[in-house]
Protein backbone atom coordinates (compact mmCIF):
# COMPACT_ATOMS: atom_id res chain seq x y z
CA UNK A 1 95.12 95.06 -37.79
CA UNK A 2 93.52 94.10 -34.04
CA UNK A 3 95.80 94.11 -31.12
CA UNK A 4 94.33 92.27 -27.94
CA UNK A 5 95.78 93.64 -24.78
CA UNK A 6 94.81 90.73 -22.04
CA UNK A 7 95.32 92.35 -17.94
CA UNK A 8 94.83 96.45 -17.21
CA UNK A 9 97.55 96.20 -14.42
CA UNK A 10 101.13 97.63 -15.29
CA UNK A 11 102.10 95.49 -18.46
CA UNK A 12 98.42 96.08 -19.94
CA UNK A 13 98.27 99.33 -19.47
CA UNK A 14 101.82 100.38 -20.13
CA UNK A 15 101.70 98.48 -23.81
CA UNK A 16 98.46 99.90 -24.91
CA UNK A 17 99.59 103.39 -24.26
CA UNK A 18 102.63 102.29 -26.43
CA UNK A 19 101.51 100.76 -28.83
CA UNK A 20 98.88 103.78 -29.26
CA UNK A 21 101.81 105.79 -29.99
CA UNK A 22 103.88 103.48 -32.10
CA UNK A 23 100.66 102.95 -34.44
CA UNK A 24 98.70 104.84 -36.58
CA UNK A 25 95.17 104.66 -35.78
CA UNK A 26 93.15 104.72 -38.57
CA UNK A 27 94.65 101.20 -39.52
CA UNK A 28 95.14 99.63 -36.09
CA UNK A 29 92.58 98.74 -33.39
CA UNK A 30 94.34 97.75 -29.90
CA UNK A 31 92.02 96.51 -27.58
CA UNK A 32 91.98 96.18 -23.68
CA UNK A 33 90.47 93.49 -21.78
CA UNK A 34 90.14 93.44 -18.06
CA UNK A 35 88.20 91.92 -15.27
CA UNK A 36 88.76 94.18 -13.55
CA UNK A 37 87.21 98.03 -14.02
CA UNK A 38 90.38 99.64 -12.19
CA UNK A 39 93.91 99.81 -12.57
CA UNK A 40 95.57 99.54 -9.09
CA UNK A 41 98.84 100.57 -7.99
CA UNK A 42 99.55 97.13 -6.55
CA UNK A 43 103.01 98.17 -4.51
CA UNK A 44 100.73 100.38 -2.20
CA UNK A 45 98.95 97.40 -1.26
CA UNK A 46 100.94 97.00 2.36
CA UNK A 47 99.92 100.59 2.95
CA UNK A 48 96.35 99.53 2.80
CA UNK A 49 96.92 96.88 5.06
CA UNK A 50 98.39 98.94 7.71
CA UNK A 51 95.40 100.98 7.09
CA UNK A 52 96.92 104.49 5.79
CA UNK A 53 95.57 103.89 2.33
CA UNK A 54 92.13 102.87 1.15
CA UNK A 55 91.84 100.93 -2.43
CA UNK A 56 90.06 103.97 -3.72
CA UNK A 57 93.35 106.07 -2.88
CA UNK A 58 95.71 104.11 -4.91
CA UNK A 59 93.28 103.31 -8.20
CA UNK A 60 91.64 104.37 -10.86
CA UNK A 61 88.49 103.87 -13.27
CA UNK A 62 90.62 102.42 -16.68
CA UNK A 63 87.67 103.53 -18.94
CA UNK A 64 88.14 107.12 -19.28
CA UNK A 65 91.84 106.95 -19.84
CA UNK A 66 91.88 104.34 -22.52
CA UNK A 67 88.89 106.06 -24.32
CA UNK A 68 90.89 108.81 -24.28
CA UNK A 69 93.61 107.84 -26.39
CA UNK A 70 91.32 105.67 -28.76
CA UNK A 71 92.20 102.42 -27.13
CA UNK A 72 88.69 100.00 -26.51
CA UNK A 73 88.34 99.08 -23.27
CA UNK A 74 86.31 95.58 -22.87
CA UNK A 75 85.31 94.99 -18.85
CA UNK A 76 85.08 90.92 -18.99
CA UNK A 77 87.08 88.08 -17.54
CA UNK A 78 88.50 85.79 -20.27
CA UNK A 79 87.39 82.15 -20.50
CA UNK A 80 89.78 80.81 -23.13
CA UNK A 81 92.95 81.68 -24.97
CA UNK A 82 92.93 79.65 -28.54
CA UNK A 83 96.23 80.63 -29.83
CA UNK A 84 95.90 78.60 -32.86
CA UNK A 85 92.38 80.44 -34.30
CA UNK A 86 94.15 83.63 -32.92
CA UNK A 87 90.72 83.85 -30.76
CA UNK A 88 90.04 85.12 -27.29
CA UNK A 89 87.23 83.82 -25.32
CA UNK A 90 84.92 86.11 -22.63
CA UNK A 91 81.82 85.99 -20.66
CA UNK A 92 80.58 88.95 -23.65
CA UNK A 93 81.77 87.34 -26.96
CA UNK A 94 85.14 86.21 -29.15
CA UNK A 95 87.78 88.57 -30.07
CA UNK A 96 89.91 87.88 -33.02
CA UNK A 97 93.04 88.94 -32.77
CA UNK A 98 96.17 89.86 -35.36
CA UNK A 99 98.45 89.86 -31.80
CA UNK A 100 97.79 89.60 -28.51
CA UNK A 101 99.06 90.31 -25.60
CA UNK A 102 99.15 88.73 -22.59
CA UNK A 103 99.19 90.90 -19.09
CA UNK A 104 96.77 88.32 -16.81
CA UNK A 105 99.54 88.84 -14.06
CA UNK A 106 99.46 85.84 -11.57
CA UNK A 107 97.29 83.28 -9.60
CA UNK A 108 98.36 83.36 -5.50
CA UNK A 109 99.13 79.77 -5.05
CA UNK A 110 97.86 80.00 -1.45
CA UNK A 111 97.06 76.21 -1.34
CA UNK A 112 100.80 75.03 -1.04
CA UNK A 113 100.92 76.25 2.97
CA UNK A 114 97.96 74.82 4.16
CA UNK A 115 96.11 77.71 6.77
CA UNK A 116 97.86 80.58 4.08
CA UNK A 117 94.35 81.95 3.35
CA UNK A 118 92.77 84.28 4.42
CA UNK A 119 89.69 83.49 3.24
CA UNK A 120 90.17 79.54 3.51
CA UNK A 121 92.23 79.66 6.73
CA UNK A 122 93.71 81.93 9.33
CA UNK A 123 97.26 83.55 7.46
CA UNK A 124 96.80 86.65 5.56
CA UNK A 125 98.61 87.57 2.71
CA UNK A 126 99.22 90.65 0.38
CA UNK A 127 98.92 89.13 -3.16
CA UNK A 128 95.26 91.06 -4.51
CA UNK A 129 93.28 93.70 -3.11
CA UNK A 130 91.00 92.08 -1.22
CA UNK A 131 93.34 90.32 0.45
CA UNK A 132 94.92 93.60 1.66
CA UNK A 133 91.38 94.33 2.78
CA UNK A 134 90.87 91.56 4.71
CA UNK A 135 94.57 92.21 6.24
CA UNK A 136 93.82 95.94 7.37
CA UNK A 137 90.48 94.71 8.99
CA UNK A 138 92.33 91.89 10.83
CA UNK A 139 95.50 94.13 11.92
CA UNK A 140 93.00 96.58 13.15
CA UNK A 141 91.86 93.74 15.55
CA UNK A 142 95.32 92.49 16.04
CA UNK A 143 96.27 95.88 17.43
CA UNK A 144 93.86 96.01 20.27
CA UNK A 145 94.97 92.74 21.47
CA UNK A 146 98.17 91.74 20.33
CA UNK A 147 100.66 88.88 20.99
CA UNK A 148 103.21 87.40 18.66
CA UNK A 149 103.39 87.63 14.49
CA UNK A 150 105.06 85.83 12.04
CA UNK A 151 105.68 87.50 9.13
CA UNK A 152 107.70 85.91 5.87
CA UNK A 153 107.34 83.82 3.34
CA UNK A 154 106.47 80.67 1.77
CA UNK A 155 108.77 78.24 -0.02
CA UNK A 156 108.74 79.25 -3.62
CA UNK A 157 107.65 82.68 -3.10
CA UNK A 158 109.00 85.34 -5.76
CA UNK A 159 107.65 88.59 -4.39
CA UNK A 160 109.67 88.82 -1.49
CA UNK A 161 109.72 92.60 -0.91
CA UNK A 162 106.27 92.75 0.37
CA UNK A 163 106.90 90.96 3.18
CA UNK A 164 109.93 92.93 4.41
CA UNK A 165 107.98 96.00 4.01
CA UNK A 166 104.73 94.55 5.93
CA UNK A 167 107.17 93.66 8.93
CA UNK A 168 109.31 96.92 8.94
CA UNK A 169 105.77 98.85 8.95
CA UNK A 170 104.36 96.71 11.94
CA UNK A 171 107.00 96.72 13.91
CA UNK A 172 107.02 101.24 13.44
CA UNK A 173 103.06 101.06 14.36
CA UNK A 174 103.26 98.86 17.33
CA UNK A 175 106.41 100.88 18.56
CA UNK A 176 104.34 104.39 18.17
CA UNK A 177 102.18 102.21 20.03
CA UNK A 178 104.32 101.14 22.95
CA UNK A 179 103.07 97.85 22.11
CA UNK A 180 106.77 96.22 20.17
CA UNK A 181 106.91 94.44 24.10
CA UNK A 182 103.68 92.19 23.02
CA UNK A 183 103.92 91.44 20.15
CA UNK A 184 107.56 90.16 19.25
CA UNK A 185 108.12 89.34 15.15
CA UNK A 186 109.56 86.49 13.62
CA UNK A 187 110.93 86.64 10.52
CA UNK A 188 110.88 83.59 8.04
CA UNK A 189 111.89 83.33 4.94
CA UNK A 190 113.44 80.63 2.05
CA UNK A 191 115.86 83.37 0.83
CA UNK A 192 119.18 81.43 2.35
CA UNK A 193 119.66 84.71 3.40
CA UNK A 194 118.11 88.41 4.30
CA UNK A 195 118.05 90.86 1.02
CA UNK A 196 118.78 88.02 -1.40
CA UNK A 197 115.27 88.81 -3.07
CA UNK A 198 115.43 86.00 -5.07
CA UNK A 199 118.46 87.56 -7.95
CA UNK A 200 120.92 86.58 -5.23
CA UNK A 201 121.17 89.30 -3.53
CA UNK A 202 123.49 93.14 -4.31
CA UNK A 203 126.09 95.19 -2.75
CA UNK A 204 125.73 95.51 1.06
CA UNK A 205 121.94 94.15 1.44
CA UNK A 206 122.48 91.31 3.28
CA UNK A 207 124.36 93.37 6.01
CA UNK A 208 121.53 96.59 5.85
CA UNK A 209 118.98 93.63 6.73
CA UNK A 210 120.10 91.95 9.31
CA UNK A 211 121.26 95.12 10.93
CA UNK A 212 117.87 96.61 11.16
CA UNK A 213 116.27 93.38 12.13
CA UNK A 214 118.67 93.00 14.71
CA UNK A 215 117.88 96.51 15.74
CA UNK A 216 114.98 96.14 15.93
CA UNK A 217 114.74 92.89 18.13
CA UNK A 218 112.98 91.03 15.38
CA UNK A 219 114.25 87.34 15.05
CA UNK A 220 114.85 85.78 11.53
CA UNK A 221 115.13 82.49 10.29
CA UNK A 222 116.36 82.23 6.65
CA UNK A 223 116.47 78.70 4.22
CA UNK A 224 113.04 77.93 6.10
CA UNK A 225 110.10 76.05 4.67
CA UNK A 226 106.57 76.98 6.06
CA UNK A 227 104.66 74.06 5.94
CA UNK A 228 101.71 74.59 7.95
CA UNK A 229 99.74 77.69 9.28
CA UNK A 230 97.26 77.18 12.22
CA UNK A 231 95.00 79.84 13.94
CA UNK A 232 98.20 80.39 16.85
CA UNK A 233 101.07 78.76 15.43
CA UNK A 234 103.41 78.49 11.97
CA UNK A 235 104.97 75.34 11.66
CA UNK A 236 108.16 75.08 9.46
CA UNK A 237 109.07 71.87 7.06
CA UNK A 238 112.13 71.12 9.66
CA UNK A 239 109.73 70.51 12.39
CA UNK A 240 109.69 73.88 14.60
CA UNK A 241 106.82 75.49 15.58
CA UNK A 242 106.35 79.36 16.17
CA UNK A 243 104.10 80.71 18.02
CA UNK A 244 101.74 83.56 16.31
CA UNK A 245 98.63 85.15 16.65
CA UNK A 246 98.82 87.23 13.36
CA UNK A 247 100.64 85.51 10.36
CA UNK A 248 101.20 87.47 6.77
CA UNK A 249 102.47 85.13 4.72
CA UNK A 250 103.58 85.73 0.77
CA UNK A 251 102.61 82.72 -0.79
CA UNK A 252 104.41 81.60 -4.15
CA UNK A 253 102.90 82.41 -7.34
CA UNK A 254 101.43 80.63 -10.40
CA UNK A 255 100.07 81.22 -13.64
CA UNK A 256 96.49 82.02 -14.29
CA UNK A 257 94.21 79.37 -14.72
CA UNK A 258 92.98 80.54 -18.74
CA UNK A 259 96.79 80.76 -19.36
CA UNK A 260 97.62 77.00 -17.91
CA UNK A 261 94.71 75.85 -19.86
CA UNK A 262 94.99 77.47 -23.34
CA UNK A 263 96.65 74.74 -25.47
CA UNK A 264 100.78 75.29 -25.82
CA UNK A 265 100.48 78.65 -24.36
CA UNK A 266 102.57 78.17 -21.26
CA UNK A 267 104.76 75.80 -19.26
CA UNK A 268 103.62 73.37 -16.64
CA UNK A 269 103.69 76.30 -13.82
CA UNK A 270 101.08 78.06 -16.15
CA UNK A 271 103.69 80.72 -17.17
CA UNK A 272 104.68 81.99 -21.13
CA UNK A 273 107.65 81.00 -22.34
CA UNK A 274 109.12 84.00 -24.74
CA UNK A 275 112.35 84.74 -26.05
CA UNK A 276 114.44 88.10 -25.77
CA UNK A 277 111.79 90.61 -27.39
CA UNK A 278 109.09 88.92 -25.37
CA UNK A 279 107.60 87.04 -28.21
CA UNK A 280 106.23 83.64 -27.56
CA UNK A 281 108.82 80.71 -28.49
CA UNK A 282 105.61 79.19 -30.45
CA UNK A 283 103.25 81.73 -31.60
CA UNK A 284 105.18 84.15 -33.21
CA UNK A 285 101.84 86.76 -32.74
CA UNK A 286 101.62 86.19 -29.39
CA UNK A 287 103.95 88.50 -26.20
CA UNK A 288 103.90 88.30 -22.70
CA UNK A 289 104.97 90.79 -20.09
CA UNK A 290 104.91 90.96 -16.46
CA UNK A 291 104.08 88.31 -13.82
CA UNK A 292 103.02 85.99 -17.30
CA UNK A 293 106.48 85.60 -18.24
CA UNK A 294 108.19 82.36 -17.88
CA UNK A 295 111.73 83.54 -16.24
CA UNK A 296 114.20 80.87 -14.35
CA UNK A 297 115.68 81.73 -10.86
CA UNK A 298 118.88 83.50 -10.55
CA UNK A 299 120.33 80.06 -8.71
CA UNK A 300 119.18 77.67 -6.54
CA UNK A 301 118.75 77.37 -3.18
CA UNK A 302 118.08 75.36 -0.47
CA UNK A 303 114.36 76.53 0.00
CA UNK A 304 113.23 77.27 -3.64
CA UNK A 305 113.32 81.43 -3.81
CA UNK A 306 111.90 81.91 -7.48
CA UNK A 307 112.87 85.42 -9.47
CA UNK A 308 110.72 88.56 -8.78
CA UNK A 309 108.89 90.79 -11.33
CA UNK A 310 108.19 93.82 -10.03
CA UNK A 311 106.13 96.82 -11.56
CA UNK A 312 109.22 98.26 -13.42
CA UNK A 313 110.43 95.94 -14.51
CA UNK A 314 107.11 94.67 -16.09
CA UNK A 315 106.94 98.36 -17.48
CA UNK A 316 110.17 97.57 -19.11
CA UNK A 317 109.10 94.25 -20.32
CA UNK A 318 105.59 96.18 -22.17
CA UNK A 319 108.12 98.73 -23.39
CA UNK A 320 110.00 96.14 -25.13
CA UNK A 321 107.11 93.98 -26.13
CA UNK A 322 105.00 97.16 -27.65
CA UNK A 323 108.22 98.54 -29.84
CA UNK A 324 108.59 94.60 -31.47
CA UNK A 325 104.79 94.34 -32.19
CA UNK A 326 105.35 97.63 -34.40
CA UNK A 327 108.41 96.32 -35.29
CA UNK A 328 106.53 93.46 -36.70
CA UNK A 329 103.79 95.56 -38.21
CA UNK A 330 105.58 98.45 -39.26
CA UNK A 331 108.87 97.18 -40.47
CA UNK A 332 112.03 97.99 -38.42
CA UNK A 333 114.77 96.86 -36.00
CA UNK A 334 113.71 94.58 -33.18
CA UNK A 335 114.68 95.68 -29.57
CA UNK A 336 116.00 93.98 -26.32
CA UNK A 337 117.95 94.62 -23.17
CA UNK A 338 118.63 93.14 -19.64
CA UNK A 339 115.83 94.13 -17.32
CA UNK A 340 117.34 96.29 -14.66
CA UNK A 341 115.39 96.95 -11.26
CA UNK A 342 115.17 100.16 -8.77
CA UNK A 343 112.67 100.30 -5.88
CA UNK A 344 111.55 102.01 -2.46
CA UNK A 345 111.26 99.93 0.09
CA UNK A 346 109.10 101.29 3.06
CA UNK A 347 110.53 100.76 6.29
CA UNK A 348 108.24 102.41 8.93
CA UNK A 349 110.51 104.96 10.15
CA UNK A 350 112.70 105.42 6.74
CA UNK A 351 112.83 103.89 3.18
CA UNK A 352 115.24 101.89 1.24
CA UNK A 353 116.07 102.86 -1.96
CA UNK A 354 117.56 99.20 -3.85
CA UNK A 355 119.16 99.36 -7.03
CA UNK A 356 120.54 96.45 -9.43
CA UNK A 357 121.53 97.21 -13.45
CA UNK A 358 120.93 94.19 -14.63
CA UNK A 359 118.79 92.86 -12.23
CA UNK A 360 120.42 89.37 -12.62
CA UNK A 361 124.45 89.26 -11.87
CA UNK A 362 126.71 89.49 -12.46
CA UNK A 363 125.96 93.48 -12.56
CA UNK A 364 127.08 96.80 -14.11
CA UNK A 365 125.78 98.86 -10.58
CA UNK A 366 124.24 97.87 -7.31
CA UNK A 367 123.50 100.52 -5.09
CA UNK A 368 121.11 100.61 -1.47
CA UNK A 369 120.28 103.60 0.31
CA UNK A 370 118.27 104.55 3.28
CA UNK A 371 116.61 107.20 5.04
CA UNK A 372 113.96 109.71 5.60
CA UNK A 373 113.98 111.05 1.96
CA UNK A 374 113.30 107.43 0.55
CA UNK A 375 110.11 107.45 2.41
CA UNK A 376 108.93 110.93 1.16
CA UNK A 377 110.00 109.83 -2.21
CA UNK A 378 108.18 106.70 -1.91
CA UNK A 379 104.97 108.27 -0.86
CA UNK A 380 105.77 110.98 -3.68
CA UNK A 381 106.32 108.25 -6.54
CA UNK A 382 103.03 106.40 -5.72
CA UNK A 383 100.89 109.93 -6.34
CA UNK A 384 102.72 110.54 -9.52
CA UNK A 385 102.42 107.29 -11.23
CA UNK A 386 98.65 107.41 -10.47
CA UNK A 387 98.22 110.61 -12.09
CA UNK A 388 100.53 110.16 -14.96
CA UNK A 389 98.59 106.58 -16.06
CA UNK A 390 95.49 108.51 -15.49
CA UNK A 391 95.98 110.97 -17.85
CA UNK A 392 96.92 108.35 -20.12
CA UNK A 393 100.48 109.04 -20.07
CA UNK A 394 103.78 106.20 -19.08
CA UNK A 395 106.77 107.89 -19.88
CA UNK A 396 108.33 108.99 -16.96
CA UNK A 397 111.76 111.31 -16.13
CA UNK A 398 114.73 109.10 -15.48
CA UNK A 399 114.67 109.16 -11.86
CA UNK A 400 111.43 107.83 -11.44
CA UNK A 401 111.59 103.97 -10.39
């Protein structure tokens, strides 16, 4: 029996170490294909935009681990899914497959706001890591000549957190700075309002935000469509313009382009539709986790504000997905449950510790917290995670996430 593990990020990673577990090895070869050679702890990514972290800080060769627990690691990019021959394509050969799994995370659909770049136009954005790269050599810039930023999102966008965290940090360095006087933030976001996240928001959140924005002088505009992005200005779909001379926009997300194009894999947006135990609606050897996944929005909205994945709950999705493939081999009782979300939300000066059980409401618990602590545990939790993955473990103590 073959397993093909498509994407090393969290759901490929956190699936093969499962499945290694769940599967006896002399009868079951689980294989690993990524592009890329490192797995990268993607939620540190503002950090090395504001220049505290490096990539090398927050990554890790994949090779060694995986070897380590028997698991084959193939370095390629895919060029074709063929779900009916149960085939994968790459730039070194075809992999037949018994199941797959499919990790391949997203495609930054920077073309919608036209200026979003950064590498086709002058916005910046947080989405991969060289784009963080290219935003740390930028803000470096920015900060020895600064003027006014827009920071937010576009219409559409799912990963919302990012940009909260990217302002709340800017606005901390150009205060240590004594330089908050030139270079005022706007805010803009299609969230109809601040902390909704796109799952509609939880507990107090939407007071917390616009209490510290309001502290902190920055001005927010919420149900707001960027439509344009320009080398000193952000123009919005209801005709105002704002001026800006740094602009970090998230931009809304899409499938990848071998997922889109593999026949009946996914849905026009390029995303895998799967039912409860992550399984494919159509190929019943086929899961998804992560980004990949095919998930409506909580509700609509004015300005489209599409439902987040983050990291954990992508581990929880490969948790889920890697118990039903045994299942499936093995013999035994599938396994499902609402996703449920807990984060750390960097804030400069403090952290925010956001929790929602299930993630979509109505909900069991909602909880926000800030201060001090949050940070340190933030900056803790990013260390740990790195060194439990490298070691080849993912099962953490409860408190972690």
């Amino acid at each position: 029996m073959h397993i093909i593990i498509i994407g090393g990020s969290f759901g490929g990673l956190n699936t093969a170490y499962d499945l290694r577990r769940l599967l006896p090895h002399h009868s079951h070869e689980i294989t690993l294909i990524s592009k890329e050679p490192r797995f990268i702890f993607i939620p540190s990514l503002p950090w090395v935009a504001m220049g505290s972290k490096t990539l090398d800080d927050i990554s890790f060769d994949l090779a060694h681990p995986l070897k380590s627990k028997g698991i084959n690691f193939v370095e390629a990019a895919v060029t074709g899914i063929d779900p009916a021959a149960s085939h994968v394509h790459t730039g070194t050969g075809i992999y037949d497959y018994d199941y797959l799994v499919v990790a391949t995370g997203h495609r930054s659909a920077n073309e919608a706001v036209p200026g979003l770049g950064p590498f086709d136009g002058p916005g910046h954005s947080l989405m991969s890591p060289p784009e963080a790269e290219e935003a740390r050599t930028t803000w470096a810039a920015f900060l020895q000549d600064p003027g006014p930023m827009v920071v937010g999102c576009a219409p559409g966008a799912s990963c919302v957190g990012p940009a909260y965290e990217f302002m709340f940090e800017a606005h901390h360095a150009l205060k240590k700075r004594a330089l908050a006087h030139r270079a005022p933030i706007t805010f803009i976001t299609p969230e109809p309002f601040l902390g909704h996240f796109g799952v509609g928001g939880f507990g107090k959140a939407r007071q917390f935000f616009e209490g510290e924005l309001e502290q902190r002088d920055v001005r927010y505009h919420t149900s707001t469509a960027i439509s344009k992005i320009t080398a000193d200005r952000v123009e919005t779909a209801d005709g105002k313009s704002f001026e800006s001379r740094y602009s970090m926009i998230i931009p809304a997300l899409g499938g990848v382009k071998v997922v889109a194009e593999a026949p009946g894999l996914a849905n026009p947006k390029g995303f895998i539709p799967v039912d409860a135990n992550y399984r494919h609606n159509d190929f019943p050897n086929i899961y998804a986790v992560g980004v990949a996944v095919a998930m409506p929005p909580v509700e609509e909205t004015p300005v489209p504000v599409n439902f987040p994945k983050t990291g954990h709950m992508t581990e929880q999705m490969a948790r889920i997905a890697a118990k039903n493939i045994a299942a499936d081999i093995l013999g035994g009782e599938k396994t499902s449950h609402d996703l449920m979300v807990e984060c750390i939300m960097d804030m400069g000066d403090k952290g925010a510790h956001l929790v929602a059980d299930p993630v979509r409401p109505p909900r069991n618990r909602s909880s926000m917290s800030s201060g001090k602590r949050w940070l340190w545990a933030k900056r803790f939790f990013a260390g740990y995670y790195l060194w439990k993955l490298r070691r080849g473990a993912n099962r953490s103590p409860k408190w972690v996430w």
